[in-house]
Protein backbone atom coordinates (compact mmCIF):
# COMPACT_ATOMS: atom_id res chain seq x y z
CA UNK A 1 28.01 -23.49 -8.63
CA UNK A 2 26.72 -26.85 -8.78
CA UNK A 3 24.46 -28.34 -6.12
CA UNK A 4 24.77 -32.28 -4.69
CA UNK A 5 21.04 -31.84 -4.06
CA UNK A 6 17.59 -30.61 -6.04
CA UNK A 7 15.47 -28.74 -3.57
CA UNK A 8 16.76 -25.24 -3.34
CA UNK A 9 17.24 -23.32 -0.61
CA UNK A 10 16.02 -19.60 -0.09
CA UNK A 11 17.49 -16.93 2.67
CA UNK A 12 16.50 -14.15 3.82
CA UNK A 13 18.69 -11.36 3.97
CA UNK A 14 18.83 -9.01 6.89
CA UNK A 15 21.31 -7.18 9.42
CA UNK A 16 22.58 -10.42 10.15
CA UNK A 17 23.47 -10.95 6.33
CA UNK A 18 23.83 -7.80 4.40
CA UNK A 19 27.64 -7.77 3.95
CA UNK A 20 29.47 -8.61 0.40
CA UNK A 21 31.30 -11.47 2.63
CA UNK A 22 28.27 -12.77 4.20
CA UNK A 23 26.14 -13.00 1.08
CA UNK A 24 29.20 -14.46 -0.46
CA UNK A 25 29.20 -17.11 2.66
CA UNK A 26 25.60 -18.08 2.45
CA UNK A 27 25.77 -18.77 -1.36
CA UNK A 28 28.66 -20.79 -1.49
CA UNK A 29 26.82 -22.29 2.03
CA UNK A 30 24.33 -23.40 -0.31
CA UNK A 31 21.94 -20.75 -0.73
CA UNK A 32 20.19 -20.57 -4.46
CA UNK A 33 17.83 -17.26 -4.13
CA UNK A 34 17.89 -14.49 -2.05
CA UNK A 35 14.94 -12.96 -0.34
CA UNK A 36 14.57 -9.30 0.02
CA UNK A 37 12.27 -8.47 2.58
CA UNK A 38 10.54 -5.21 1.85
CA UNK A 39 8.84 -4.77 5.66
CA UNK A 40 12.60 -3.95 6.72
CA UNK A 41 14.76 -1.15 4.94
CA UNK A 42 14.74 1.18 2.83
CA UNK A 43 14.81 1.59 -0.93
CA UNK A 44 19.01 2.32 -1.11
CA UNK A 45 19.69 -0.82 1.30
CA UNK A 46 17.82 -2.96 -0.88
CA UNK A 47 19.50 -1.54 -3.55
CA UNK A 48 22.66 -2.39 -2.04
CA UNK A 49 21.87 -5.83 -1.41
CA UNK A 50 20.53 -6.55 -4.52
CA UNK A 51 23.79 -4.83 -5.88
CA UNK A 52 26.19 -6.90 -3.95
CA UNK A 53 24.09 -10.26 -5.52
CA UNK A 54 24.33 -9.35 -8.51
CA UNK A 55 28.59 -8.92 -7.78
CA UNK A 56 28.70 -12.27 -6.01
CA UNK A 57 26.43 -13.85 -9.05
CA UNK A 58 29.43 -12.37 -11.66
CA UNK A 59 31.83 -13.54 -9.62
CA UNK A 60 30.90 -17.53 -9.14
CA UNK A 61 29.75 -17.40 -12.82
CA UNK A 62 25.62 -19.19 -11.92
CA UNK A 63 22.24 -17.74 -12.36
CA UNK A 64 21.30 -16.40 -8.54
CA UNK A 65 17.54 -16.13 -8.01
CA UNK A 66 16.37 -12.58 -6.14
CA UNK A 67 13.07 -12.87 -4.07
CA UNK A 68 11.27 -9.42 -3.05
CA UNK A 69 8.90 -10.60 -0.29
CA UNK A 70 5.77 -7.63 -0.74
CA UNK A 71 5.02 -6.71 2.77
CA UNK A 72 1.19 -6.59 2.49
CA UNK A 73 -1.69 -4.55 3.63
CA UNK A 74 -0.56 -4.78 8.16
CA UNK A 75 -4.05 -4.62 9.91
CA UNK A 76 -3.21 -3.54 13.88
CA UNK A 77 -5.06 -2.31 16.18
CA UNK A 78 -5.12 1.20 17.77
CA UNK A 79 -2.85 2.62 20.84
CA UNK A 80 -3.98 2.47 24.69
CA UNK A 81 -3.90 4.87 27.31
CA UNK A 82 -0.91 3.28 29.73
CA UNK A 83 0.45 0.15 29.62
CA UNK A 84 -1.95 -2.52 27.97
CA UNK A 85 -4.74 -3.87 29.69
CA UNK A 86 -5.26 -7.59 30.43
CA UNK A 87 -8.22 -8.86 29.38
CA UNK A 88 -10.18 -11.50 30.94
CA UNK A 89 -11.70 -14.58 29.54
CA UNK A 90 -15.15 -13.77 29.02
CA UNK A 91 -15.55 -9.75 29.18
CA UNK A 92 -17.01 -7.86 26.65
CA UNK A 93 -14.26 -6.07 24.56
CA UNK A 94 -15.35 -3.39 21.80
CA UNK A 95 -13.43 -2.37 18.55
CA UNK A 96 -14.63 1.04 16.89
CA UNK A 97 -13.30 3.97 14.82
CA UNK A 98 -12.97 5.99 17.73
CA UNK A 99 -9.33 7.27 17.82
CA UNK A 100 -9.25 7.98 21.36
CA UNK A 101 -7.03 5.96 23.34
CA UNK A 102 -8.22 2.48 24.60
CA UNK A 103 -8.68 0.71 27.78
CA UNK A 104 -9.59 -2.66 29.42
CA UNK A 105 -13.53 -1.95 27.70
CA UNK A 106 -12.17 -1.02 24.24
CA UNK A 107 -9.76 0.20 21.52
CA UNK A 108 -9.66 1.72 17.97
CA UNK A 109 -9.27 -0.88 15.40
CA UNK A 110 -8.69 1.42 12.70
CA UNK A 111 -9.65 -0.40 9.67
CA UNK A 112 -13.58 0.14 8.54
CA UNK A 113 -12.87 -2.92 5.57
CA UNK A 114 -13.03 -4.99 8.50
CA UNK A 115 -16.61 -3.66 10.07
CA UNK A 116 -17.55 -4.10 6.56
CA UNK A 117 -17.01 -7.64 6.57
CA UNK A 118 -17.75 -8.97 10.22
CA UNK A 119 -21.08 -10.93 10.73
CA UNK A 120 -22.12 -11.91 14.57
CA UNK A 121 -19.71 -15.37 15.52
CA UNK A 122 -16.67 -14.53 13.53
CA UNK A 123 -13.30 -14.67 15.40
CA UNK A 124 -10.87 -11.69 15.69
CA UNK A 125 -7.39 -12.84 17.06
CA UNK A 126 -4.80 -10.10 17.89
CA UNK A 127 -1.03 -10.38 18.51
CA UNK A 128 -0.44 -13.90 16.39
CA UNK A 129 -3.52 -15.52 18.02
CA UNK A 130 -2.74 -15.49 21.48
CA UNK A 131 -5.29 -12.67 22.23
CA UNK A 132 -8.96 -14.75 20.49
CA UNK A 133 -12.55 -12.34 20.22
CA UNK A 134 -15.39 -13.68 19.19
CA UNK A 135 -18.04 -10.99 17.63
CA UNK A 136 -21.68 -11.00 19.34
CA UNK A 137 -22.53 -7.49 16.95
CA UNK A 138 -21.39 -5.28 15.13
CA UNK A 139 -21.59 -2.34 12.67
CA UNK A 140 -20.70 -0.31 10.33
CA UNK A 141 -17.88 1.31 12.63
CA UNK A 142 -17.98 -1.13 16.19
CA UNK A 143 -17.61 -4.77 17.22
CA UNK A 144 -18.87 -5.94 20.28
CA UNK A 145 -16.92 -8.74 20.98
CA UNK A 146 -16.53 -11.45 24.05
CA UNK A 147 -13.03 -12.45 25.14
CA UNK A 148 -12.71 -16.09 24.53
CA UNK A 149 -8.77 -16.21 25.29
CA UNK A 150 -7.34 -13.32 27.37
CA UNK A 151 -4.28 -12.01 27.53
CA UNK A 152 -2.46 -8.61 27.85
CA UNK A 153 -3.04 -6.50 24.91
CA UNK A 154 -0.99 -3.45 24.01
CA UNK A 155 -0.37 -1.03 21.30
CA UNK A 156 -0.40 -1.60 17.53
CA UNK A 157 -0.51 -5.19 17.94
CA UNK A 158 -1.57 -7.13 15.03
CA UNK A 159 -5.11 -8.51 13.87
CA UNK A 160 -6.23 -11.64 11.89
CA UNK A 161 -9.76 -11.81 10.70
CA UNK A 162 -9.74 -15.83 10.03
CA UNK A 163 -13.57 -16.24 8.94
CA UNK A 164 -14.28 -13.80 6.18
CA UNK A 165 -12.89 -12.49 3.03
CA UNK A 166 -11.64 -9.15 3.62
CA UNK A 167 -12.65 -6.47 1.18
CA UNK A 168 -8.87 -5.52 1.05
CA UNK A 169 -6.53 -5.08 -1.94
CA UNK A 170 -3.20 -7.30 -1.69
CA UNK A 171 -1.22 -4.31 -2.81
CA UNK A 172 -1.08 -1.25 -0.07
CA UNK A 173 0.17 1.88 -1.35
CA UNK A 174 3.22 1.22 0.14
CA UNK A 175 3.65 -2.48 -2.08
CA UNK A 176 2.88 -0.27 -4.94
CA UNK A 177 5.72 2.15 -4.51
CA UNK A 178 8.22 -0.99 -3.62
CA UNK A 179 6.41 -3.37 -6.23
CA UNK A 180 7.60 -0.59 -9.09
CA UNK A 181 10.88 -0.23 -7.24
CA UNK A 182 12.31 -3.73 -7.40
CA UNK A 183 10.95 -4.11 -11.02
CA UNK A 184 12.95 -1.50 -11.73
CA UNK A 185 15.67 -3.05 -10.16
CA UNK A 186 15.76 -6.06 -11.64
CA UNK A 187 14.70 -8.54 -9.58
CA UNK A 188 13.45 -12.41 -10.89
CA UNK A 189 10.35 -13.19 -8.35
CA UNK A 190 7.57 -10.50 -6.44
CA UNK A 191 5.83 -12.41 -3.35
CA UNK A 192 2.54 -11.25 -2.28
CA UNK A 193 1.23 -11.26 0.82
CA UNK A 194 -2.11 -11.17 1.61
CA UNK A 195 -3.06 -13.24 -1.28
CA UNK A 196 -7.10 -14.09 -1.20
CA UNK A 197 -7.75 -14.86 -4.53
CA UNK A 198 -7.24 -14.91 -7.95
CA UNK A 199 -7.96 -11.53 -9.08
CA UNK A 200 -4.99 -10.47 -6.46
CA UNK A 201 -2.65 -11.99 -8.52
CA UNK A 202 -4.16 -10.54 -12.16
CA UNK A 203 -3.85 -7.17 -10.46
CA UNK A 204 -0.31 -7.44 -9.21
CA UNK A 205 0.39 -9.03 -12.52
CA UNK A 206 -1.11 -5.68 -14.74
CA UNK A 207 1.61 -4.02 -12.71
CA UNK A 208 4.41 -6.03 -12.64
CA UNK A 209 4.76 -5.72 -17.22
CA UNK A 210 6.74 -8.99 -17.32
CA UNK A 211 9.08 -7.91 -15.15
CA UNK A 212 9.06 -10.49 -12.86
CA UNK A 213 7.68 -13.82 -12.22
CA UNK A 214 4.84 -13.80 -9.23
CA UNK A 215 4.58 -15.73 -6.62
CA UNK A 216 1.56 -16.37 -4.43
CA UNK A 217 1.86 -16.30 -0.65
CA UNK A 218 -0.81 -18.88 1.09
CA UNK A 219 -1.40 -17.85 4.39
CA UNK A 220 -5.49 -16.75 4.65
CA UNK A 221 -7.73 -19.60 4.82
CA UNK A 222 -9.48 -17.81 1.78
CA UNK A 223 -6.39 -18.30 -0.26
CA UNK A 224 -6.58 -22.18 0.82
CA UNK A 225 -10.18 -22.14 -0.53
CA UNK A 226 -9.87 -20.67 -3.56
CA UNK A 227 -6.31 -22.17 -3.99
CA UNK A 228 -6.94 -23.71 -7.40
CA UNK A 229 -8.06 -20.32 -9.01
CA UNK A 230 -5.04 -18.82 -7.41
CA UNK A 231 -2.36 -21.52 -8.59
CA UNK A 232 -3.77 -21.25 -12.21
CA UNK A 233 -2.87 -17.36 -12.74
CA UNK A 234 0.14 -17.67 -10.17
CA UNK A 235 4.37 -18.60 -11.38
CA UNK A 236 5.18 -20.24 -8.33
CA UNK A 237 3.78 -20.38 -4.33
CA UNK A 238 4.77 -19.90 -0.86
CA UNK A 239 3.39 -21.90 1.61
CA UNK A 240 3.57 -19.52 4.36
CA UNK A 241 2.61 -21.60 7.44
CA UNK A 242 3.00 -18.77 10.26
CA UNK A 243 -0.03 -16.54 9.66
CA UNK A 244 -1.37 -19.80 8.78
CA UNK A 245 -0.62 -21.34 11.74
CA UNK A 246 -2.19 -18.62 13.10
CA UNK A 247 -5.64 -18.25 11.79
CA UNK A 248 -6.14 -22.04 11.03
CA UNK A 249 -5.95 -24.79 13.71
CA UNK A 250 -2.10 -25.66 14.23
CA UNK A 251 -3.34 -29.27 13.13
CA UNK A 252 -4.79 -28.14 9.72
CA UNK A 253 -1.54 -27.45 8.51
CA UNK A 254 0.34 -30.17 7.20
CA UNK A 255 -2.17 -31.60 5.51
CA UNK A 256 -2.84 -27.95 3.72
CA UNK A 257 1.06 -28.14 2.72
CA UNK A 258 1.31 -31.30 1.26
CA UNK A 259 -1.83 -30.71 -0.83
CA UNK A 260 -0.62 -27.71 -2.12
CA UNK A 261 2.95 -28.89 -3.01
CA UNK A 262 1.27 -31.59 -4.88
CA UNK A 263 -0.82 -29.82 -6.73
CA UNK A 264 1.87 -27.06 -7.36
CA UNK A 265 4.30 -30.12 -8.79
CA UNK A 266 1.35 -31.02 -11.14
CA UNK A 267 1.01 -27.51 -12.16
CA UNK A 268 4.93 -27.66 -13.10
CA UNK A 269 5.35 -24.39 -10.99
CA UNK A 270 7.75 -23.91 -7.99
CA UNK A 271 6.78 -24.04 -4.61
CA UNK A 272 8.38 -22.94 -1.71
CA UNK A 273 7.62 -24.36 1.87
CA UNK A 274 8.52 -21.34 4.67
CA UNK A 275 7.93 -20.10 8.37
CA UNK A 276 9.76 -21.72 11.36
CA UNK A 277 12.39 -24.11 9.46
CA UNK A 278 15.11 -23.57 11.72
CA UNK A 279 13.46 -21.06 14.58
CA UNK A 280 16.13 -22.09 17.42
CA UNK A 281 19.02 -21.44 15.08
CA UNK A 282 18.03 -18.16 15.34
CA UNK A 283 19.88 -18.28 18.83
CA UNK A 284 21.78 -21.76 18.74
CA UNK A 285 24.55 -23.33 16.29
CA UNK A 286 22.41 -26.70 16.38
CA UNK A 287 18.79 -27.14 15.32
CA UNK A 288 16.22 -29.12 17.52
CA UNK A 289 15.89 -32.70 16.26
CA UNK A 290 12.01 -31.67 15.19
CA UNK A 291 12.98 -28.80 12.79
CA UNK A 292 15.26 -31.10 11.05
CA UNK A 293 12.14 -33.77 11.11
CA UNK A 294 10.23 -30.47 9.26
CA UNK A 295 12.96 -29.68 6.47
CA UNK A 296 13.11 -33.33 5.70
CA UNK A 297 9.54 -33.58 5.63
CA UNK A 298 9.50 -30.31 3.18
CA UNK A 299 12.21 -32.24 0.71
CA UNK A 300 10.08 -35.84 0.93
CA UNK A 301 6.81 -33.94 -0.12
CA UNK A 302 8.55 -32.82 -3.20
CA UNK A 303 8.88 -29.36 -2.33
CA UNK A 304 10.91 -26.89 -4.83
CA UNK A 305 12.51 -25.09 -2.70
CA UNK A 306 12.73 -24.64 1.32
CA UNK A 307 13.41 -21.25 3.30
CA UNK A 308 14.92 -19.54 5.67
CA UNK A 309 13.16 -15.90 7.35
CA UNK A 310 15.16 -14.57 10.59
CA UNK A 311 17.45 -17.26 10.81
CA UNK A 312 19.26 -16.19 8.22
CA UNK A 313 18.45 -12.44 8.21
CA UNK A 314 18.69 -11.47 12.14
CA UNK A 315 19.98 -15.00 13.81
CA UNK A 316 23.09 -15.64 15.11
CA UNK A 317 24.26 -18.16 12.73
CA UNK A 318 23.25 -17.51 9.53
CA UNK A 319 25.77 -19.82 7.65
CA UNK A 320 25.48 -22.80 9.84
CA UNK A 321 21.37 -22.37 9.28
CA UNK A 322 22.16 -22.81 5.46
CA UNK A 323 24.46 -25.48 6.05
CA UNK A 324 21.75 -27.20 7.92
CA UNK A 325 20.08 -27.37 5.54
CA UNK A 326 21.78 -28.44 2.83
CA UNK A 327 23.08 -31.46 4.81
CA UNK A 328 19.48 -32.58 5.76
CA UNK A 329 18.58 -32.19 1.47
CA UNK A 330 21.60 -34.19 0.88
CA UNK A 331 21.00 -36.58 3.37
CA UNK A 332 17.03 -37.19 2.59
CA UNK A 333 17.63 -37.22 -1.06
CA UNK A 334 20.06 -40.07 -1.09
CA UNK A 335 17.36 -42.03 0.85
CA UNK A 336 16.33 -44.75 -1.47
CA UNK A 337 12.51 -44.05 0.50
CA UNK A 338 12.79 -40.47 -1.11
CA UNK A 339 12.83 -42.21 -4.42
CA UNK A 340 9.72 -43.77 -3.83
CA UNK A 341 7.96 -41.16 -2.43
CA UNK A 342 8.91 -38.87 -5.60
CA UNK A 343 8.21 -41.26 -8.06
CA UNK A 344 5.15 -42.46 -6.55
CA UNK A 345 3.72 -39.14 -6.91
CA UNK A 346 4.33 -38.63 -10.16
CA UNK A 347 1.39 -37.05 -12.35
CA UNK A 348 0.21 -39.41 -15.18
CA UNK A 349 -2.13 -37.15 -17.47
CA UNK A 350 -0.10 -35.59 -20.40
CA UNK A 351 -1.92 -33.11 -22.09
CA UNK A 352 0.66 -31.80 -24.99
CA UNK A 353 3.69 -32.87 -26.65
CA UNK A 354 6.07 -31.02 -24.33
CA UNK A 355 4.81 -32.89 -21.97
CA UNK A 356 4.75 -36.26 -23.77
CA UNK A 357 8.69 -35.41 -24.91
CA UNK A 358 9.98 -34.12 -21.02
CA UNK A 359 8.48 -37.58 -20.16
CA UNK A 360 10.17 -39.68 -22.82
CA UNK A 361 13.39 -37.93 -21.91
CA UNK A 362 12.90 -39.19 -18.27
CA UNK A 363 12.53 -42.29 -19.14
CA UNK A 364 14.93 -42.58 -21.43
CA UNK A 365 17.58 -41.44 -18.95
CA UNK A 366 16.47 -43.78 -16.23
CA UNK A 367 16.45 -47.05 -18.44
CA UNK A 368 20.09 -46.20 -20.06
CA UNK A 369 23.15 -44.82 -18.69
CA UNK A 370 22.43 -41.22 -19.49
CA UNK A 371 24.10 -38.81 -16.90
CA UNK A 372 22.25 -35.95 -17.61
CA UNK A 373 18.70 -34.00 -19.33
CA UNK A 374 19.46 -30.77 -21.37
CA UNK A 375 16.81 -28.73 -22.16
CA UNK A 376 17.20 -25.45 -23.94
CA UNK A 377 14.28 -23.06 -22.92
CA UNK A 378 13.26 -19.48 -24.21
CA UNK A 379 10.25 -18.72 -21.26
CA UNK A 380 11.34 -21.66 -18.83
CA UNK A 381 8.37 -23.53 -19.61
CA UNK A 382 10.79 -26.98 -20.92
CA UNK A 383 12.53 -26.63 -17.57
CA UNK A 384 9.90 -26.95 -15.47
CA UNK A 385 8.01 -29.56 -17.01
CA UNK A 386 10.91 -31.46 -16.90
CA UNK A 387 11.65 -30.25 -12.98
CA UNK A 388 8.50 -31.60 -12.40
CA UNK A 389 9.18 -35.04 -13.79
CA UNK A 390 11.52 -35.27 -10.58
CA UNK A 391 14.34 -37.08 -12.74
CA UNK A 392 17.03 -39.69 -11.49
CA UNK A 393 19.92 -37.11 -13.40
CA UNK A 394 20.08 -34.15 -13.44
CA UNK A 395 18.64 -31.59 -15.40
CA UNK A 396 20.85 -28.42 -16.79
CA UNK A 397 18.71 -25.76 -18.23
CA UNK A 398 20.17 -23.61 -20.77
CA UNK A 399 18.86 -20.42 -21.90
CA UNK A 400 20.02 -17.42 -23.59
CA UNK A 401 18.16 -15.35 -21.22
CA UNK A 402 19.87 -14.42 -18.51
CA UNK A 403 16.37 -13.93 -16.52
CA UNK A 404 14.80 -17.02 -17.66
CA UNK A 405 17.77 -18.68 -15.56
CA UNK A 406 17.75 -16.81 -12.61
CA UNK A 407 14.44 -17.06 -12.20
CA UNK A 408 14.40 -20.93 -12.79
CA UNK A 409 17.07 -21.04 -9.53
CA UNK A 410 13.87 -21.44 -7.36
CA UNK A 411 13.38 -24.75 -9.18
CA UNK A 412 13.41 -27.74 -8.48
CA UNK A 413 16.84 -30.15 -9.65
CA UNK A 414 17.74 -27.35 -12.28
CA UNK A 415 21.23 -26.44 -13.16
CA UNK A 416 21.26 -22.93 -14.77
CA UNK A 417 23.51 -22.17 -17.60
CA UNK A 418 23.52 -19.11 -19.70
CA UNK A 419 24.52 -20.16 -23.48
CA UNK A 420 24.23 -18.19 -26.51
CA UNK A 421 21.35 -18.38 -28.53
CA UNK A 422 21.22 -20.96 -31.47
CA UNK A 423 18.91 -21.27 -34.31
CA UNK A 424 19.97 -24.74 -35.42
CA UNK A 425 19.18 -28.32 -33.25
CA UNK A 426 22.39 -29.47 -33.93
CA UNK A 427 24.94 -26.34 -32.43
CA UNK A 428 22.54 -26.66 -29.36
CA UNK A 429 23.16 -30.61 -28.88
CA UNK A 430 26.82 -28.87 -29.22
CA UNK A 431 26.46 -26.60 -27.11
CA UNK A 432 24.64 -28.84 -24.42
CA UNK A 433 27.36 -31.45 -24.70
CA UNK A 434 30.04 -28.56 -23.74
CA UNK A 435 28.16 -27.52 -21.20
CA UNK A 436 27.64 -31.25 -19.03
CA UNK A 437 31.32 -31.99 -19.87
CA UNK A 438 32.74 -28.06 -18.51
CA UNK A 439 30.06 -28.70 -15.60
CA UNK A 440 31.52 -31.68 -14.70
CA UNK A 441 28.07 -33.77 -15.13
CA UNK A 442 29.46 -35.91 -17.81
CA UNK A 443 32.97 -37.29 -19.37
CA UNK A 444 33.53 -38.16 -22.97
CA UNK A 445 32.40 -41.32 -23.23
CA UNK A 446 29.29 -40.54 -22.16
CA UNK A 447 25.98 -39.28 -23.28
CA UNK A 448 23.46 -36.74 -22.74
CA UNK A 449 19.42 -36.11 -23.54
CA UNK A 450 18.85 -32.84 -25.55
CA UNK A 451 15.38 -31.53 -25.68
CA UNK A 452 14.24 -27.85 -27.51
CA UNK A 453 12.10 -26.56 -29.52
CA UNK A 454 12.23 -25.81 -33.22
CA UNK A 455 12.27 -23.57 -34.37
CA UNK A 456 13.84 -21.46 -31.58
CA UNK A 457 13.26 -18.77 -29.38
CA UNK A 458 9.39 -19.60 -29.23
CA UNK A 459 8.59 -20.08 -25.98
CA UNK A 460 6.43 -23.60 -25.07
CA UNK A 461 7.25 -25.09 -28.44
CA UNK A 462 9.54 -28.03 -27.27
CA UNK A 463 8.90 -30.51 -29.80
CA UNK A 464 11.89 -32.25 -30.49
CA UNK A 465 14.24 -34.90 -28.00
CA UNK A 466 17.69 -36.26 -28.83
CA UNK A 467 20.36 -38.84 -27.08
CA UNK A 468 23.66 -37.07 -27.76
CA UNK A 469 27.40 -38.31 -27.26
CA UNK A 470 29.36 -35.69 -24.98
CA UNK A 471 31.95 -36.21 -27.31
CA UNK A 472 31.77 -33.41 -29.90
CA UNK A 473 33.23 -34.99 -33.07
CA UNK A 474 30.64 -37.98 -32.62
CA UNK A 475 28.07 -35.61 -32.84
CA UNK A 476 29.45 -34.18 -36.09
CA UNK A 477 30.43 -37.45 -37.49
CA UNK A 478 26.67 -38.99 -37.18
CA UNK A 479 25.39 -35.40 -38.36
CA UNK A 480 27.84 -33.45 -41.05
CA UNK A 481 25.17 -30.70 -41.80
């Protein structure tokens, strides 16, 4: 299903959108990738979402990208006796391993990792940061801490730990069990959460076999730190801007987004911006004129792709969230400023000759009257370098893996087709010209840029670049072998 627009959008699937009809909706909507949220249901309803995908993917004949979102080691702390105390700004407050239930004084933070890692003046902030304790001492199993912002606390409410690196694995034994599960399944990207740094990743990764592509979840200032290392054994990233939110100044944010899409867009690997899009559509048709500001803002940057969490998997309305936003990515990407700001931001070093040729094809679509880049790619690796080129046309991968095109649906500006696999240049600049004249991206009279690399079905060997007519005979009239 072709796209007027190159960001992509990702939704979350939920009660609000588990039906064959709704998923249906949101992808004709505009929806590219689905995200399967593995803190919420079981094994055999993700199964049956991922089923029903997969139907609605036969059925509009595209490449649909399928997310599972890890859910991540959950660090809470104990239950009270009663309701929850409020506690006051500046009282002493105590977390231990003692499971007995807590009070006003203290409560059983049930995670010795943490103990482990707590030095005197580091911040502990419960229930999303509204509840903030700073440590005076601690120990081996306690933490005397001093309320700087009170607040009622009750049971099993969440904990950040902002200031230190946690001596926690990203993968619980729960993300194991699911992280084999939807490998199994089939899907195209694993998220994981609690990312902190690079040797996260290279763990997940020993597990994952190839399976699927990863993608790194930012939200620990420790990931922001050590972002580099993390980007460089990472496919793609999600900026994840609530628990960021949370355990960073509000104010740092921003800034930490549109350095990371940048450097993500240099990197030629997709990057999603998440958390808060569209929060009111959760509850209301319309969004507030800010959260449109946001999206835009998202698409501007350069971002691959932009999501969607409850308001598409619990809200209200689901299909007018996705509609949203794919009027806002239409609208800001028609914007002769967004231009600018892409091609402005364009990365100048070229390191190899894929990247020299993606480049060359760029230009030599923007300077003529091409209508359209085709690059045939084994791995994905041609499609992405191009993506990140941010082309004036637009760019139709074609692959003879059906993977390597769903998973390059998170992508920015690329047009997924699945085409048989060729072992000659010239039946691919055939088979590219069929495909932007069937797609409706070209006409006759027109022509096309082929790029691929020979000889085929080595991935990261594109090496060769092409101006084609759409018009087949041409092509075998100016080459008879």
């Amino acid at each position: 299903m072709r796209r007027l627009r190159n960001v992509k959008i990702v939704a979350t699937l939920g009660p609000a959108s588990e039906t064959r009809e709704m998923i249906g909706a949101l992808h004709k909507a505009g929806a590219d990738v689905f995200r399967l949220n593995m803190s919420h249901g079981s094994h055999e309803e993700i199964r049956k979402k991922h089923r029903i995908i997969r139907e609605v993917e036969e059925e509009t004949g595209g490449a649909i990208g399928i997310l599972a979102d890890l859910q991540g080691p959950k660090l809470r702390v104990g239950v009270f006796e009663g309701e929850g105390p409020a506690l006051e700004e500046g009282a002493d407050f105590r977390l231990d391993l003692d499971e007995t239930p807590g009070d006003a004084s203290r409560v059983c933070l049930p995670h010795p990792e943490i103990f482990a890692a707590l030095e005197p003046g580091a911040s502990l902030l419960v229930n999303d940061g509204k509840i903030r304790l700073k440590v005076r001492d601690c120990g081996a199993d306690y933490a005397n801490c001093e309320v700087i912002t009170g607040g009622v606390i009750s049971n099993r409410k969440g904990v950040n730990v902002p200031d230190v690196l946690l001596p926690l694995a990203a993968l619980s034994d729960k993300d194991r069990a699911d992280l084999e599960f939807v490998c199994e399944l089939g899907v195209d990207w694993l998220a994981l959460s609690f990312v902190q740094r690079a040797e996260d990743v290279t763990e997940a990764r020993e597990l994952v076999k190839g399976r699927a592509a990863i993608l790194s979840k930012i939200e620990k200032p420790a990931a922001v730190k050590r972002f580099e290392d993390i980007l460089e054994v990472s496919d793609g990233i999600m900026v994840a801007r609530g628990d960021l939110g949370v355990e960073l100044p509000v104010q740092n944010v921003p800034p930490i987004q549109k350095r990371l899409v940048r450097k993500c867009r240099a990197a030629a690997k997709p990057v999603i911006v998440a958390t808060q899009m569209l929060e009111s559509m959760i509850e209301s048709p319309m969004p507030t004129r800010a959260e449109v500001s946001d999206v835009a803002t998202a698409i501007y940057e350069g971002a691959d792709a932009v999501m969607l969490s409850a308001e598409s998997a619990a809200g209200d309305y689901p299909i007018e969230a996705v509609t949203t936003m794919d009027n806002v990515a239409q609208e800001v990407e028609a914007d002769p400023t967004y231009t600018q700001i892409i091609e402005s931001s364009r990365k100048a070093d070229r390191m190899t000759v894929a990247d020299g040729i993606v480049a060359a094809a760029r230009e030599i679509a923007e300077t003529t009257d091409i209508k359209a880049i085709c690059c045939f790619t084994q791995s994905g690796t041609t499609a992405l370098l191009t993506a990140r080129e941010r082309p004036r046309v637009p760019i139709i991968a074609l692959s003879p893996l059906v993977g390597t095109a769903r998973r390059l649906a998170l992508s920015w500006g690329t047009n997924c087709i699945i085409t048989d696999g060729h072992d000659r240049f010239k039946l691919a600049v055939i088979s590219a010209a069929k495909a932007a004249l069937a797609e409706g991206y070209a006409g006759p009279e027109d022509h096309v840029v082929v790029t691929a690399g020979v000889p085929f079905n080595v991935p990261g060997s594109t090496n060769i670049l092409r101006v084609a007519p759409c018009d087949e005979r041409l092509i075998y009239a100016s080459d008879p072998e």
